[in-house]
C-alpha atoms as a PDB file:
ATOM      1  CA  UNK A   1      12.107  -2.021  28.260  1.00  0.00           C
ATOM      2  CA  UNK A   2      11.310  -4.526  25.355  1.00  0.00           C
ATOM      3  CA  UNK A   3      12.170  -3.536  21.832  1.00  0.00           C
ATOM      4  CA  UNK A   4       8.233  -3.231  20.339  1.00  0.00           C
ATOM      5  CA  UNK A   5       7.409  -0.591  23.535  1.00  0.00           C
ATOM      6  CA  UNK A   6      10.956   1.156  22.371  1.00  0.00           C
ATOM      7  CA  UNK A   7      10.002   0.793  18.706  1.00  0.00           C
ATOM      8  CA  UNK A   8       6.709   2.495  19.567  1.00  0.00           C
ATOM      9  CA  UNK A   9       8.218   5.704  21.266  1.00  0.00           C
ATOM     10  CA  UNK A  10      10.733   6.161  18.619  1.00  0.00           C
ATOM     11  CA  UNK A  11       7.857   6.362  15.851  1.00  0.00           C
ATOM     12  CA  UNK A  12       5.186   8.354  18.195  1.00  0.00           C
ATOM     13  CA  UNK A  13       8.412  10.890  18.592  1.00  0.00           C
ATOM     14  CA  UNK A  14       9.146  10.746  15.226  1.00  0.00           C
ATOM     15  CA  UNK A  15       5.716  11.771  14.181  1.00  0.00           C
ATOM     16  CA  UNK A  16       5.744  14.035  16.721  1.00  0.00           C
ATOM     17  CA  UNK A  17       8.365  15.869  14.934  1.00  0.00           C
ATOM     18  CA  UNK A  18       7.198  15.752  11.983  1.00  0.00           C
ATOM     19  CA  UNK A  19       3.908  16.763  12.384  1.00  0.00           C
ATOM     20  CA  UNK A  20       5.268  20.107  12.697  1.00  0.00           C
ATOM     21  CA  UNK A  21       5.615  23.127  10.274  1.00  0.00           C
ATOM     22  CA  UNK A  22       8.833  23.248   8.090  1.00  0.00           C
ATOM     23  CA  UNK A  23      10.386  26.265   7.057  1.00  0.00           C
ATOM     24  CA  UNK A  24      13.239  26.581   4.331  1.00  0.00           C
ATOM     25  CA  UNK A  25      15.417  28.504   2.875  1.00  0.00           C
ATOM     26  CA  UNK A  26      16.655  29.637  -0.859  1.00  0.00           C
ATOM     27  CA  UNK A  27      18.958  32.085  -3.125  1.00  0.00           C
ATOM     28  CA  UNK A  28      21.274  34.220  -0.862  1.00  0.00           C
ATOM     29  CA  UNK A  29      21.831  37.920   0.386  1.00  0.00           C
ATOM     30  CA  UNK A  30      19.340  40.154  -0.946  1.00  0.00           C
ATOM     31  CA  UNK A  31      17.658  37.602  -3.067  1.00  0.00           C
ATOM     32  CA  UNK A  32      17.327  34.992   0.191  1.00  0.00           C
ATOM     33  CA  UNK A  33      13.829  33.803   1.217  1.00  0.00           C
ATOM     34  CA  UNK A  34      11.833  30.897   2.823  1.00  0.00           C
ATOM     35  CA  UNK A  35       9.060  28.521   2.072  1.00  0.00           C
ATOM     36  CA  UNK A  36       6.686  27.495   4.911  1.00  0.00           C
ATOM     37  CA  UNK A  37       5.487  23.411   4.285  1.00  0.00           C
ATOM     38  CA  UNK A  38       2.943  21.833   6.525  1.00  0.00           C
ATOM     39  CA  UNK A  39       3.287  18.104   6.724  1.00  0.00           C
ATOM     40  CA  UNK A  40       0.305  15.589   4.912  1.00  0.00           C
ATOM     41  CA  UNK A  41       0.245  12.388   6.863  1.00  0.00           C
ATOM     42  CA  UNK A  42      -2.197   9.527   7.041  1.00  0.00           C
ATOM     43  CA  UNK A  43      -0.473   8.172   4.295  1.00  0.00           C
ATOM     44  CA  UNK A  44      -2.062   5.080   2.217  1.00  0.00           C
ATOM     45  CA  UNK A  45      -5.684   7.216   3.011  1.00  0.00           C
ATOM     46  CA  UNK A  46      -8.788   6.228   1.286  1.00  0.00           C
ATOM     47  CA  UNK A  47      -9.811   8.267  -1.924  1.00  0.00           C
ATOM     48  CA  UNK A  48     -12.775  11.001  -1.135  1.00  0.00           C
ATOM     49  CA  UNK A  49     -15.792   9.408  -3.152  1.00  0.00           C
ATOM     50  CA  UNK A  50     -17.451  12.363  -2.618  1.00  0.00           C
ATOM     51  CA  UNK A  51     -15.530  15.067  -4.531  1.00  0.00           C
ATOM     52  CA  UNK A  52     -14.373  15.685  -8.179  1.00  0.00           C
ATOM     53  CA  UNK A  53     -13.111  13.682 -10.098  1.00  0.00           C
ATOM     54  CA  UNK A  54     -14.488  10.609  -8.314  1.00  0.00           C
ATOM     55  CA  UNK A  55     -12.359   9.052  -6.751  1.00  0.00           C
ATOM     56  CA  UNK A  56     -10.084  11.901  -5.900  1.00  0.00           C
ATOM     57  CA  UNK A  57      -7.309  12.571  -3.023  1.00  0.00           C
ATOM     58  CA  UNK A  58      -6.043   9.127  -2.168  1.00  0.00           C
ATOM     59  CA  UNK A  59      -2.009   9.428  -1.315  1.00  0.00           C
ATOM     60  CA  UNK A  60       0.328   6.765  -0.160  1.00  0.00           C
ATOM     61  CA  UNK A  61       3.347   8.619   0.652  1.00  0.00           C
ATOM     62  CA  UNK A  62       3.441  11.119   3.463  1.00  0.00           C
ATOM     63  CA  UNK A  63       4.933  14.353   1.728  1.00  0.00           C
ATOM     64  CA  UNK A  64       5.387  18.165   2.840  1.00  0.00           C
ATOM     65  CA  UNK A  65       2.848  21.063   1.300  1.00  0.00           C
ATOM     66  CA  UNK A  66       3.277  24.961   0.816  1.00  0.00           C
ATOM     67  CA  UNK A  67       1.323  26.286   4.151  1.00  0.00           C
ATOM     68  CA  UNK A  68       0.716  29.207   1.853  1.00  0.00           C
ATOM     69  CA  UNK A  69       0.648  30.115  -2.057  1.00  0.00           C
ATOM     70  CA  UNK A  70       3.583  30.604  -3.812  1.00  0.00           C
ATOM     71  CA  UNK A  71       4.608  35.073  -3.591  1.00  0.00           C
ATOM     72  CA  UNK A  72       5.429  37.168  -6.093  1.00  0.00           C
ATOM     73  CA  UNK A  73       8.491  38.200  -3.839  1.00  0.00           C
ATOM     74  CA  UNK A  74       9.408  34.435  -4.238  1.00  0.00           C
ATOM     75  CA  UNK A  75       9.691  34.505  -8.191  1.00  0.00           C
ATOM     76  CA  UNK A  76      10.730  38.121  -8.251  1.00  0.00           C
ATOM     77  CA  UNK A  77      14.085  36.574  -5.892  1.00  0.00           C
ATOM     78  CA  UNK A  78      14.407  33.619  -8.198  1.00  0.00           C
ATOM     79  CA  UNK A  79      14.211  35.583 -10.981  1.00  0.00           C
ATOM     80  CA  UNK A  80      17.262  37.724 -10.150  1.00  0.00           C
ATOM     81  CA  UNK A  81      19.060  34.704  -8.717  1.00  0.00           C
ATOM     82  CA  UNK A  82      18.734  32.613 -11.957  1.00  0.00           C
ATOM     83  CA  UNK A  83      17.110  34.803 -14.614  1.00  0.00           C
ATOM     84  CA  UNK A  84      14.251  32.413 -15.078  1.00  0.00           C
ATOM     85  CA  UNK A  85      12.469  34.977 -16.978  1.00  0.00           C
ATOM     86  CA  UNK A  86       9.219  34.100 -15.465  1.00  0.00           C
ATOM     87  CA  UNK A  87       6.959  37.118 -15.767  1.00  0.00           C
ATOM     88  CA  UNK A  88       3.763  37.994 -13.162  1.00  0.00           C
ATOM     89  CA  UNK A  89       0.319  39.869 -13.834  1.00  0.00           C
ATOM     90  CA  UNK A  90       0.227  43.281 -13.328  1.00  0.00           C
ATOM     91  CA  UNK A  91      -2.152  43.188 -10.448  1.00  0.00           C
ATOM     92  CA  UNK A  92      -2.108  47.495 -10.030  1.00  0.00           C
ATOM     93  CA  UNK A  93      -5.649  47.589 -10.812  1.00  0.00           C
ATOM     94  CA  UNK A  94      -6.242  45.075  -8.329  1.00  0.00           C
ATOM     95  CA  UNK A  95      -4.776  45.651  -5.373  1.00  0.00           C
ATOM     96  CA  UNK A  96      -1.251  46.423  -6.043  1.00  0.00           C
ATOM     97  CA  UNK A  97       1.748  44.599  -6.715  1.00  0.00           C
ATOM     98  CA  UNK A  98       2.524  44.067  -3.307  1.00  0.00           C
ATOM     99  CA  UNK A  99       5.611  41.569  -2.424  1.00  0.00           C
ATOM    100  CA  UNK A 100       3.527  39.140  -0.465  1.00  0.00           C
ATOM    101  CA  UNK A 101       0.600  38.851  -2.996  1.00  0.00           C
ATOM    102  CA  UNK A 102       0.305  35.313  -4.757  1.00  0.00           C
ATOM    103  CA  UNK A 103       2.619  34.939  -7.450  1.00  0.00           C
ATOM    104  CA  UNK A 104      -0.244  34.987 -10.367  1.00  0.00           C
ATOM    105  CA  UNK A 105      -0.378  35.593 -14.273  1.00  0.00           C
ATOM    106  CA  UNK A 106       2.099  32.323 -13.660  1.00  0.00           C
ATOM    107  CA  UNK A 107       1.804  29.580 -16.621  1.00  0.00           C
ATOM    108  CA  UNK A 108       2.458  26.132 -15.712  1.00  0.00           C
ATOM    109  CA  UNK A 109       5.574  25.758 -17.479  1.00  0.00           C
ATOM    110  CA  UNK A 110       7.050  28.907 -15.558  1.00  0.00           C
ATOM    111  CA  UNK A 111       5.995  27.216 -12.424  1.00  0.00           C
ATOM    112  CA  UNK A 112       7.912  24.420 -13.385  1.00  0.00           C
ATOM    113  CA  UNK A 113      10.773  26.360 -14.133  1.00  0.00           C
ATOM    114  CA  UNK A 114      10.577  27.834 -10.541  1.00  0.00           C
ATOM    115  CA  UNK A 115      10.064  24.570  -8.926  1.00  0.00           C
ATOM    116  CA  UNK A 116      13.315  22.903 -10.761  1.00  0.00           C
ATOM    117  CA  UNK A 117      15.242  25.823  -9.108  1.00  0.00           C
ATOM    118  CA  UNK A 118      14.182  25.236  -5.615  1.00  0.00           C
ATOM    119  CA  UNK A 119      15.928  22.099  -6.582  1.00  0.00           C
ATOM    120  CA  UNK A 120      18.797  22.821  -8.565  1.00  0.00           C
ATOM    121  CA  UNK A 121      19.731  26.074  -6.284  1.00  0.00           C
ATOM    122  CA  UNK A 122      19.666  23.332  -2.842  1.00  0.00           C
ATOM    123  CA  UNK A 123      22.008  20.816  -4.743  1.00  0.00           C
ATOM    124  CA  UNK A 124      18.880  18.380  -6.126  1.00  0.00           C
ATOM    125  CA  UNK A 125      17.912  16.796  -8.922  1.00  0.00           C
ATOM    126  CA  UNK A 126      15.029  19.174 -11.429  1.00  0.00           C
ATOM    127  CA  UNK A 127      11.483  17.842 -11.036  1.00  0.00           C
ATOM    128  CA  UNK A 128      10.656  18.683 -14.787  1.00  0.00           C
ATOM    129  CA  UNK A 129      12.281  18.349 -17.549  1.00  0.00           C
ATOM    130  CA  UNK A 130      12.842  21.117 -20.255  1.00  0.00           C
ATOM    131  CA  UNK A 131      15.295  20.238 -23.491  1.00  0.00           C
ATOM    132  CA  UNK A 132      16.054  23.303 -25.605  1.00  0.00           C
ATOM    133  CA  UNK A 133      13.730  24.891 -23.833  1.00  0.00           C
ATOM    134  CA  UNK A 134      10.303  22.840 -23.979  1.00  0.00           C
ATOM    135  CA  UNK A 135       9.060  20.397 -21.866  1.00  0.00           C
ATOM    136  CA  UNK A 136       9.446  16.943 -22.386  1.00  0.00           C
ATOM    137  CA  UNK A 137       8.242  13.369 -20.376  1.00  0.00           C
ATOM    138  CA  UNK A 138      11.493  11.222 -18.301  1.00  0.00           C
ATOM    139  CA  UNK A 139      11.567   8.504 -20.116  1.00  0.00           C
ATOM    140  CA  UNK A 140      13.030   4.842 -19.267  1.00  0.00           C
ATOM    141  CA  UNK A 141      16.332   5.856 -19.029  1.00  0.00           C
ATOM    142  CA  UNK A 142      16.459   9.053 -17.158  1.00  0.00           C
ATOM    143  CA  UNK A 143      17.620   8.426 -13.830  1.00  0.00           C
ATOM    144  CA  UNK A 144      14.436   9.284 -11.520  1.00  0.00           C
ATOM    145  CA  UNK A 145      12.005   7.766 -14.141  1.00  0.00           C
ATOM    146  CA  UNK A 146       8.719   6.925 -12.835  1.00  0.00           C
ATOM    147  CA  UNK A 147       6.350   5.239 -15.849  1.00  0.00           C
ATOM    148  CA  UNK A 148       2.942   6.538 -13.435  1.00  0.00           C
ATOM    149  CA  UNK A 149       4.384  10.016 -13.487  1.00  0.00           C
ATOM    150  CA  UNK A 150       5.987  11.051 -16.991  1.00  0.00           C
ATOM    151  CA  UNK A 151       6.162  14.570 -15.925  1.00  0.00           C
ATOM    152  CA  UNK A 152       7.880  14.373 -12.417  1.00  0.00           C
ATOM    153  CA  UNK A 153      11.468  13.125 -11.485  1.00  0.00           C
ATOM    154  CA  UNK A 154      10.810  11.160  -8.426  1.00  0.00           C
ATOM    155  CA  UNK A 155      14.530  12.083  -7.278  1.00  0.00           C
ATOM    156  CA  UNK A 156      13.261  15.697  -7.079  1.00  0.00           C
ATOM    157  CA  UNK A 157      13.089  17.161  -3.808  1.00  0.00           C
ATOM    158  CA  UNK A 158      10.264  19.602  -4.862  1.00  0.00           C
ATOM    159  CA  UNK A 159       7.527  19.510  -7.454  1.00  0.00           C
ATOM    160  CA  UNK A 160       3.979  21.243  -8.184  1.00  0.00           C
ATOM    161  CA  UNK A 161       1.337  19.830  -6.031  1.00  0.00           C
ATOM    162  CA  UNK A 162      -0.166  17.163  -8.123  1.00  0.00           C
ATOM    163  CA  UNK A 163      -4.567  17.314  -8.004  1.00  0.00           C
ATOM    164  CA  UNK A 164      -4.513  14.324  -5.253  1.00  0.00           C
ATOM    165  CA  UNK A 165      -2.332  15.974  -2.995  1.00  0.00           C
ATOM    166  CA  UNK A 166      -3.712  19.102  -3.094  1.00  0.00           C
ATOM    167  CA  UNK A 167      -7.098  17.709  -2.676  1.00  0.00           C
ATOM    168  CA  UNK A 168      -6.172  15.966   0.040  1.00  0.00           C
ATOM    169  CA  UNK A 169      -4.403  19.222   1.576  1.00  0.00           C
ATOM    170  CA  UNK A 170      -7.897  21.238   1.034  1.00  0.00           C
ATOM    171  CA  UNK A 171     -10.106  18.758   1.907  1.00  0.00           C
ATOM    172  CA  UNK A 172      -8.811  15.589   4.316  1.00  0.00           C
ATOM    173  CA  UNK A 173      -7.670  15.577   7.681  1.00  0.00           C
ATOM    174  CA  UNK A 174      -4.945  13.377   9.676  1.00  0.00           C
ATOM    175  CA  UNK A 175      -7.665  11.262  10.994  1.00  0.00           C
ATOM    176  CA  UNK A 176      -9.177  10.761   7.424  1.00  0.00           C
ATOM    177  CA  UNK A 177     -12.184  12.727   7.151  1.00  0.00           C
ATOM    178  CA  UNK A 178     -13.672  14.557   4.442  1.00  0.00           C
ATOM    179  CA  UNK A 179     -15.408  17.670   4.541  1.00  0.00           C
ATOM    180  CA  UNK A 180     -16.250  20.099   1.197  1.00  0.00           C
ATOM    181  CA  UNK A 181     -14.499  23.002   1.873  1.00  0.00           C
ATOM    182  CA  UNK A 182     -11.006  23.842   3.328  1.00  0.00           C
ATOM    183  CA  UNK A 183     -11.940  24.828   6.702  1.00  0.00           C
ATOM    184  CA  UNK A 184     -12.763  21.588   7.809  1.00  0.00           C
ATOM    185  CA  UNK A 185     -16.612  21.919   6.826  1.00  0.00           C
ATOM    186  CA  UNK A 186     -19.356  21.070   4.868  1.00  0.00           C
ATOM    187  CA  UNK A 187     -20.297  24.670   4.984  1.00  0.00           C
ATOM    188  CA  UNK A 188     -18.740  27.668   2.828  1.00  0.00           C
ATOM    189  CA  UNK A 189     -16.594  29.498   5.083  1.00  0.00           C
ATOM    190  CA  UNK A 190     -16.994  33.062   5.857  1.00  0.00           C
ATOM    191  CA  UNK A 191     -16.322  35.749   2.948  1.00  0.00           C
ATOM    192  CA  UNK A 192     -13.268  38.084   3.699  1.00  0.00           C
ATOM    193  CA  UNK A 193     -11.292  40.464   2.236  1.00  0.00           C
ATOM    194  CA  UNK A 194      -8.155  39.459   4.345  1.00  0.00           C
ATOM    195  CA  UNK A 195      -7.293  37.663   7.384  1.00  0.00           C
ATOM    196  CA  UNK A 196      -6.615  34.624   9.438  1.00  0.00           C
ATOM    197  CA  UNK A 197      -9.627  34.536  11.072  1.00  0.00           C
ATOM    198  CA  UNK A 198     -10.803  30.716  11.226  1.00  0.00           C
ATOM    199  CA  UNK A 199     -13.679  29.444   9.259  1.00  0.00           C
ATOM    200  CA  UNK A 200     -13.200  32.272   6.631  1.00  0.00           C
ATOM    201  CA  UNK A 201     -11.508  32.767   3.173  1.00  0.00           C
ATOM    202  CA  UNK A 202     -11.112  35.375   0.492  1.00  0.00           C
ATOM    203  CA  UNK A 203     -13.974  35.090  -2.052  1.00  0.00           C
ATOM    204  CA  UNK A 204     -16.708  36.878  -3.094  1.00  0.00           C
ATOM    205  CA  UNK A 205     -14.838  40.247  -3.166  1.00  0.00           C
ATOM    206  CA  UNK A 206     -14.978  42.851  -5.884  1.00  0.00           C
ATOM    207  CA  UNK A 207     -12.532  42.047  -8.804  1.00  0.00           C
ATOM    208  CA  UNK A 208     -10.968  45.344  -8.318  1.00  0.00           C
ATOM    209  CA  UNK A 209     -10.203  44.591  -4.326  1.00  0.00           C
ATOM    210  CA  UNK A 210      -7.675  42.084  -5.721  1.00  0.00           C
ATOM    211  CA  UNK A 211      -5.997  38.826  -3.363  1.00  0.00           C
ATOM    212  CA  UNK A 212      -4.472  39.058  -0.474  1.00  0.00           C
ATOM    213  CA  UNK A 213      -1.173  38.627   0.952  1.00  0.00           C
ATOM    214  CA  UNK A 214      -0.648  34.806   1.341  1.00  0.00           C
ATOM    215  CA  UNK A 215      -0.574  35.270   5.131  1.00  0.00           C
ATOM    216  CA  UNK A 216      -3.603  36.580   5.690  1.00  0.00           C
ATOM    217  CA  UNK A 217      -5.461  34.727   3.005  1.00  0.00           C
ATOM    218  CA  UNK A 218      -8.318  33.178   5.426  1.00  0.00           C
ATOM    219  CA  UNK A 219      -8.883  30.122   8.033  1.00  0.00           C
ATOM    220  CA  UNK A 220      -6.462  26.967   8.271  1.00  0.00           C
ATOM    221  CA  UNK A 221      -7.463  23.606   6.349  1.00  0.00           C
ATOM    222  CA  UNK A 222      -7.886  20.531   9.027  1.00  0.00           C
ATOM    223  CA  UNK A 223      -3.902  19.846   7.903  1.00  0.00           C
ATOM    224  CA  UNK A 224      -2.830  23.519   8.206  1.00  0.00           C
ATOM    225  CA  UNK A 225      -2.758  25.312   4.793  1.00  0.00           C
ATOM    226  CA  UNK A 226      -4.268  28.464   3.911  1.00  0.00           C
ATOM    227  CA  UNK A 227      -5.599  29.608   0.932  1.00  0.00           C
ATOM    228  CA  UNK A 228      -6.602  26.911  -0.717  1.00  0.00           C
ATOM    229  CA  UNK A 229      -9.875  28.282  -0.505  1.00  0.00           C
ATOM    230  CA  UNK A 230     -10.178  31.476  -2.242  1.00  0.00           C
ATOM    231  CA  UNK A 231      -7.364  34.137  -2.682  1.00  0.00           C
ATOM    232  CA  UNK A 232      -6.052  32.603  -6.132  1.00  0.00           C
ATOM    233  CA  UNK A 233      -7.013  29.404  -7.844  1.00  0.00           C
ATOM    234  CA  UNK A 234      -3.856  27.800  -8.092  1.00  0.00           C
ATOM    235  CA  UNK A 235      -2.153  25.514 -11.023  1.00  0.00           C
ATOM    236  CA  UNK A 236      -1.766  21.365 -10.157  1.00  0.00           C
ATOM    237  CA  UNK A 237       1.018  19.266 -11.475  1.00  0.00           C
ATOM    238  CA  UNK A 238      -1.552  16.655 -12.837  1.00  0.00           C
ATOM    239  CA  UNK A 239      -2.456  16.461 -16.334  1.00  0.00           C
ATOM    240  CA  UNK A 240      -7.010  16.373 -17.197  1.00  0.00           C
ATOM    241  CA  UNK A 241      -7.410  12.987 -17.408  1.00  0.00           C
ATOM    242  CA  UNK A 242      -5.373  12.262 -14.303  1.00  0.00           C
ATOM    243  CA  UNK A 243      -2.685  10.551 -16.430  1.00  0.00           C
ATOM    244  CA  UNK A 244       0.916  12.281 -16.795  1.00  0.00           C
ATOM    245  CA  UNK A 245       1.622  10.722 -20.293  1.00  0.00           C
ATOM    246  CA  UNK A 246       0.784  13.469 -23.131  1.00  0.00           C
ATOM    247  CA  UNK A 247       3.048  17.315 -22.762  1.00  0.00           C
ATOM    248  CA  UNK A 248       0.275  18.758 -24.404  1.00  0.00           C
ATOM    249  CA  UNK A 249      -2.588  18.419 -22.293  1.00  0.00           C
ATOM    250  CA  UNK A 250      -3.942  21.042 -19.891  1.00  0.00           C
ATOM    251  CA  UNK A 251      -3.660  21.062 -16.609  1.00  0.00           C
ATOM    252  CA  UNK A 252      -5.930  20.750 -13.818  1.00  0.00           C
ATOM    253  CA  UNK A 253      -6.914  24.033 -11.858  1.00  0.00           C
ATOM    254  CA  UNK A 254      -8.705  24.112  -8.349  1.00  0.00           C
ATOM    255  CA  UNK A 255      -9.602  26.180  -5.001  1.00  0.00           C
ATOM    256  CA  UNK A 256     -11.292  29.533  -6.479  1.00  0.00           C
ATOM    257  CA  UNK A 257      -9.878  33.294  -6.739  1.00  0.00           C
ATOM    258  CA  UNK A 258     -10.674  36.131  -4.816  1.00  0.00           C
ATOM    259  CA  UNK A 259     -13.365  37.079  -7.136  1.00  0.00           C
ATOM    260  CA  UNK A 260     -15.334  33.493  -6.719  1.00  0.00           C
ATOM    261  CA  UNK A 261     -18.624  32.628  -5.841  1.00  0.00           C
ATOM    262  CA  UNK A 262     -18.437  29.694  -3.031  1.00  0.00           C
ATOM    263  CA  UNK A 263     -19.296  27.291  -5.792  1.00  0.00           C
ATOM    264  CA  UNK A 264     -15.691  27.291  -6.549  1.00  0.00           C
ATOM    265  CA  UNK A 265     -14.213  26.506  -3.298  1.00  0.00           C
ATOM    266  CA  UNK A 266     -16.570  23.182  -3.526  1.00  0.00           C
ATOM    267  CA  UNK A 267     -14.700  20.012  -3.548  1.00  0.00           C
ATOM    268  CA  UNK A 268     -17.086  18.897  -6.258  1.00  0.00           C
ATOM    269  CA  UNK A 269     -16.213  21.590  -8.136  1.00  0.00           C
ATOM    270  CA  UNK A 270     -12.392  21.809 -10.687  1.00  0.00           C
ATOM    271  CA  UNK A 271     -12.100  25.248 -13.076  1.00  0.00           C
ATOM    272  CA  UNK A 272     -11.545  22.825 -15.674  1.00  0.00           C
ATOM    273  CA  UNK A 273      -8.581  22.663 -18.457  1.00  0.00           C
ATOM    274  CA  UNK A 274      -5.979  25.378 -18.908  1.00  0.00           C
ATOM    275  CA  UNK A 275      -3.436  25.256 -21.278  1.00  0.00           C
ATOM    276  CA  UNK A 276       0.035  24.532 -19.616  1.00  0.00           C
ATOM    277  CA  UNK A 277       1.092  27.914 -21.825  1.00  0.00           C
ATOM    278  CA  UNK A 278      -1.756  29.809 -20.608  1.00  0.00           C
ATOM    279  CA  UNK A 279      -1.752  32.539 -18.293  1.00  0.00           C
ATOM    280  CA  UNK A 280      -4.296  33.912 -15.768  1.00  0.00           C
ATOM    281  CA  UNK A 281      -4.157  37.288 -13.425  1.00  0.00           C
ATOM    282  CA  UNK A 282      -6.208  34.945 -10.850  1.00  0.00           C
ATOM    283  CA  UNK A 283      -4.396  31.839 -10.876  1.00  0.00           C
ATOM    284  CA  UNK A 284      -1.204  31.053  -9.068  1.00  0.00           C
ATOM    285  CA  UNK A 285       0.724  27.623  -7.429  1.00  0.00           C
ATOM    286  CA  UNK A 286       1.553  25.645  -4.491  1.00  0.00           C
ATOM    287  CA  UNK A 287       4.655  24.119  -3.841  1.00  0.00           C
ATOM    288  CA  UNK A 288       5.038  20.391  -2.274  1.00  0.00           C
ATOM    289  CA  UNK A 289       7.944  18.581  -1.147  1.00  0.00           C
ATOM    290  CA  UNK A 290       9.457  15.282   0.020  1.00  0.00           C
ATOM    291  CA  UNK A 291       9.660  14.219   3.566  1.00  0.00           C
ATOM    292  CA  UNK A 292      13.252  12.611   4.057  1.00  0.00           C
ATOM    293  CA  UNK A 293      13.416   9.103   5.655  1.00  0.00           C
ATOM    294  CA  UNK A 294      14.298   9.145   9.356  1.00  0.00           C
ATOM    295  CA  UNK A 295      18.114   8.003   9.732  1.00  0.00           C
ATOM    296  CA  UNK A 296      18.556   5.930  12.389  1.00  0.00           C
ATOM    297  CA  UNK A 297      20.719   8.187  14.669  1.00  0.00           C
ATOM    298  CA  UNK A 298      17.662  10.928  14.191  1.00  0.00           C
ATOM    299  CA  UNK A 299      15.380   8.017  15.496  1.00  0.00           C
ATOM    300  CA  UNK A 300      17.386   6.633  18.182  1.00  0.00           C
ATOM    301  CA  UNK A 301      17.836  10.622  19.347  1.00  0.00           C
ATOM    302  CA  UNK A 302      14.310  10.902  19.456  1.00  0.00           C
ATOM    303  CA  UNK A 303      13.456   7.614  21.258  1.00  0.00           C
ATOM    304  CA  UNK A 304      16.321   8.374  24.037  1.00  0.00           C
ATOM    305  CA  UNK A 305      14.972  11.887  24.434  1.00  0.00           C
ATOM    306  CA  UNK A 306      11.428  10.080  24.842  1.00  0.00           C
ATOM    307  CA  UNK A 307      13.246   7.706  27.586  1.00  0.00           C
ATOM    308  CA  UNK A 308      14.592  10.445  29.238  1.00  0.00           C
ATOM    309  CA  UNK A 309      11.026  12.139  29.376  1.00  0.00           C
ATOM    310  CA  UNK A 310       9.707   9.048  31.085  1.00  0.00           C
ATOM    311  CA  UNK A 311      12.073   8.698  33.656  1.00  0.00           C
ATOM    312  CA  UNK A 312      12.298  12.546  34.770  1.00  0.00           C
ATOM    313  CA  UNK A 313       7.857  12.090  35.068  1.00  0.00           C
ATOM    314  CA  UNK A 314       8.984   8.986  37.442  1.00  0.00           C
ATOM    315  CA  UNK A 315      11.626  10.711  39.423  1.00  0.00           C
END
């Protein structure tokens, strides 16, 4: 077999693999618990021209994405590993504090906080940076600096999802595609209450109905999310103008709350600045992550298995 028709099988099988769901873990005995991520290929992708801001979504890094929102069982077990102090709305007047309800009444900074543990509790390096207990930019000679990205340590494992990849979680597709909602349409999915029925979300409900759990928060987006429709609009990394330079700007805020008109699940459509102090009852996060580089015993494991596949279909 020639090397470019082995080189070939060992990157199909590697995207293969990675094309798959991800599921980790964090903290320990009772405060242990694990984070679903859904691979975003198709990296280097064109920027939707379509949406808002204009252009919007373009990536060039493949990187991992929460399937689901962010739980308040997640923070409550972070909390009580690391006393983070983060505090969550009181959601009993809307549905109950139930453990599997998105984490919301979250400010950005707490988020951050959260998000530097997943990374400092796994043995990595924080994603943002906090002296004396405010947030500051990397700077030149902070290991990890990256002068496009003031506010993220590009050594960091795990970070907020910034506003182009979570755009292009909600809205793209591996093949490239556009559509203007998150079920892989350029219709409003169906209204529900709760569910993973596909083609629907959880909007247009009565205020006092609350979200629902993050597992049953609607229909899959074309790369295998839910909820970023609907359910709770969630927080992104990325600064208003698009430019993560200034620790006093507001941050951008997308994908609707249970509560919504379909407006708000609109591609076109952002809920505008929020204060990186501020706190809403309808407004959570989603978590994204690195994808490691393939070693080269991983990749020569995966092109021998894919060897071994071909000659078993011969014999």
């Amino acid at each position: 077999m020639n090397k470019i028709l082995l080189l070939s099988l060992l990157a199909l099988g590697y995207q293969s693999a990675s094309a798959e769901s991800l599921l980790e873990s964090f903290g320990s005995g009772a405060n242990a618990f694990t984070m679903e991520y859904v691979t975003i290929g198709n990296a280097g992708n064109a920027a939707d021209k379509t949406g808002y801001p204009n252009p919007v979504g373009a990536v060039n890094y493949t990187f991992n994405l929460g399937k689901y929102e962010v739980s308040r069982d997640q923070i409550i077990k972070a909390n009580a590993s690391a006393s983070l102090g983060i505090t969550l709305f009181d959601l009993s007047n809307f549905g109950g504090n139930g453990l599997l309800k998105p984490a919301t009444g979250i400010n950005w900074y707490e988020a951050a906080k959260f998000v530097n543990w997943l990374n400092t509790s796994t043995g990595g390096t924080e994603a943002y940076k906090f002296s004396g207990g405010s947030f500051q930019l990397w700077s030149a000679g902070d290991s990890g600096y990256n002068p496009n990205n003031k506010f993220r340590n590009s050594n960091a494992k795990y970070w907020i999802a910034s506003q182009d990849e979570w755009y292009k979680g909600a809205y793209g597709s591996p093949n490239g595609s556009w559509s203007d909602f998150s079920n892989r349409s350029d219709i409003a999915p169906n209204a529900t209450a709760s569910g993973i029925t596909d083609n629907t979300a959880v909007y247009s409900q009565p205020m006092a109905n609350g979200p629902a759990d993050i597992y049953n928060a609607g229909g899959l987006s074309a790369f295998g999310t839910m909820g970023q429709g609907g359910n709770a609009q969630e927080l992104n990394e990325t600064a208003m103008d698009g430019i993560n330079s200034n620790i006093t700007e507001s941050r951008g805020v997308r994908g609707g709350a249970w509560h919504a008109g379909s407006n708000d699940l609109n591609s076109s459509y952002a809920y505008g600045s929020l204060d990186a102090s501020t706190e809403y009852g309808d407004t959570g996060f989603r978590v994204a992550s690195s994808v490691p580089e393939p070693s080269a015993v991983s990749l020569l494991a995966v092109g021998l298995g894919g060897l071994a596949m071909m000659r078993r279909r011969r014999s």
